[in-house]
C-alpha atoms as a PDB file:
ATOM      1  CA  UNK A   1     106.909  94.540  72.100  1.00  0.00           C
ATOM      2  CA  UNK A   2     106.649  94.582  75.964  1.00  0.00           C
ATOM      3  CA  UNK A   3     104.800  96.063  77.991  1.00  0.00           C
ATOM      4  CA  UNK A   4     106.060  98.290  80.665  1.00  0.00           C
ATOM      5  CA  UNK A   5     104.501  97.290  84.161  1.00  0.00           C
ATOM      6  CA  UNK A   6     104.814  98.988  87.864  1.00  0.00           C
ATOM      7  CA  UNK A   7     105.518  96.705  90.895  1.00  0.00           C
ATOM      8  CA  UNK A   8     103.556  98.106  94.099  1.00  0.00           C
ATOM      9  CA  UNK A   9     103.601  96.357  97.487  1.00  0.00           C
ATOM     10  CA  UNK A  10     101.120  97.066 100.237  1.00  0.00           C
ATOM     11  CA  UNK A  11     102.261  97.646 103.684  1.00  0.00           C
ATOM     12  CA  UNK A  12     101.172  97.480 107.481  1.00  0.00           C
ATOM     13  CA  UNK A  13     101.182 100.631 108.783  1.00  0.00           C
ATOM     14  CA  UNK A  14     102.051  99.139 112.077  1.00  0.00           C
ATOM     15  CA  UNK A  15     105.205  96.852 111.857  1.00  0.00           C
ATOM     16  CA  UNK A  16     105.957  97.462 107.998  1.00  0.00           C
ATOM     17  CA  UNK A  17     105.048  93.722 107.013  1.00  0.00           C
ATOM     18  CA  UNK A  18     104.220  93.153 103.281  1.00  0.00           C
ATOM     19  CA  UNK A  19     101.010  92.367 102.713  1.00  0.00           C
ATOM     20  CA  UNK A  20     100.626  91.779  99.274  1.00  0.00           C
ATOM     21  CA  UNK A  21     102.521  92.541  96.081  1.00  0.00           C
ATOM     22  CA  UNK A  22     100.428  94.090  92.805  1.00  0.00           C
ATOM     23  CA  UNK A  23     101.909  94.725  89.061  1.00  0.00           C
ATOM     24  CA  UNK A  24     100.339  97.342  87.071  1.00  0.00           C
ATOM     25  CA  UNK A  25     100.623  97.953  83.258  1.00  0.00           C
ATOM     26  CA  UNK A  26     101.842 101.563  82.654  1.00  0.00           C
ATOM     27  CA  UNK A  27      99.189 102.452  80.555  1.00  0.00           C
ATOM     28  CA  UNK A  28      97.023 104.100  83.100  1.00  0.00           C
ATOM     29  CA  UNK A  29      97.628 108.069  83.816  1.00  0.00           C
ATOM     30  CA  UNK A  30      98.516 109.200  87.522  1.00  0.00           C
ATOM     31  CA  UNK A  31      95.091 109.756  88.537  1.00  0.00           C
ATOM     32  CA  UNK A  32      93.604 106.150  87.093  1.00  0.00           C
ATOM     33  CA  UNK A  33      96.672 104.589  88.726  1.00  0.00           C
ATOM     34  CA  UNK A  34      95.768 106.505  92.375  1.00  0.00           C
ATOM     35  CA  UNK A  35      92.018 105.337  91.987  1.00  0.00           C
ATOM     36  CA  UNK A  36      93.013 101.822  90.866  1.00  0.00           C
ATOM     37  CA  UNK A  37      95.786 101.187  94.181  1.00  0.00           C
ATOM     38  CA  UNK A  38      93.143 102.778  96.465  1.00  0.00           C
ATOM     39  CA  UNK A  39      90.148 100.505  95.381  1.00  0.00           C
ATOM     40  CA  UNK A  40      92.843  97.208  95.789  1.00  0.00           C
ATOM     41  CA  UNK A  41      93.666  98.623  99.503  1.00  0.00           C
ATOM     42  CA  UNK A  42      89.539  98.794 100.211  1.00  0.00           C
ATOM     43  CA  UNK A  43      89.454  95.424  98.861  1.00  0.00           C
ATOM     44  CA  UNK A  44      92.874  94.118 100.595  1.00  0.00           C
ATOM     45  CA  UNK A  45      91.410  95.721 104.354  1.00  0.00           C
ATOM     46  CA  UNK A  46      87.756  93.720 103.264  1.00  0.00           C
ATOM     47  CA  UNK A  47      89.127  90.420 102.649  1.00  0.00           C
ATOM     48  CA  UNK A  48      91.585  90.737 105.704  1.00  0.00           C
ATOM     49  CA  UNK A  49      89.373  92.078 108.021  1.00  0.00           C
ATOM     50  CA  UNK A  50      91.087  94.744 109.129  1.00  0.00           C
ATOM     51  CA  UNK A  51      91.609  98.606 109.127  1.00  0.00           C
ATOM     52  CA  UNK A  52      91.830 100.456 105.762  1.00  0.00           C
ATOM     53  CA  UNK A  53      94.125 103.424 107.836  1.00  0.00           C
ATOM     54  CA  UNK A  54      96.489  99.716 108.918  1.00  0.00           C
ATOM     55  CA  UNK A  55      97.491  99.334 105.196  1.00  0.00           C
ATOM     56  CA  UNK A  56      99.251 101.724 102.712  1.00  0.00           C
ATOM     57  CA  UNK A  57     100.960 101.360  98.875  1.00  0.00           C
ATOM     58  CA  UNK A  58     104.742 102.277  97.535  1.00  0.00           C
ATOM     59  CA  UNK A  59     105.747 101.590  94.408  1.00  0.00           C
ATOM     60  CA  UNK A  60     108.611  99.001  93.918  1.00  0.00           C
ATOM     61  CA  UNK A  61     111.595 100.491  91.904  1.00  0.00           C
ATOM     62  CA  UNK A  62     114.265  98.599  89.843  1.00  0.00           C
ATOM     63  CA  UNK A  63     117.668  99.405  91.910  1.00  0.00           C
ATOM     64  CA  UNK A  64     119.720  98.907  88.187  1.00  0.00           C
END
């Protein structure tokens, strides 16, 4: 069986650049999902030296 995943990029605040791309199994609930994309932005700013407020998350949806 397979497992249903979520696609998330992360985003410059600034000029709207991707910064990185993230799948996520959909197991976790909405609140373990929130905590979990938050704690990969504080690591993203750390190992790009930069701003945690220069970075944000949005979930990539299918189009079909």
């Amino acid at each position: 069986m397979k497992v249903k995943s979520k696609h998330f990029r992360f985003l410059n605040v600034q000029n709207g650049n991707v910064i990185a791309y993230l799948t996520v199994d959909d197991t976790k609930d909405e609140n373990q999902l929130k905590r979990f994309l938050e704690r990969e932005r504080c690591k993203l700013a750390i190992q790009r030296q930069d701003y945690l407020e220069t970075m944000y998350w949005e979930e990539i949806r299918d189009a079909n």
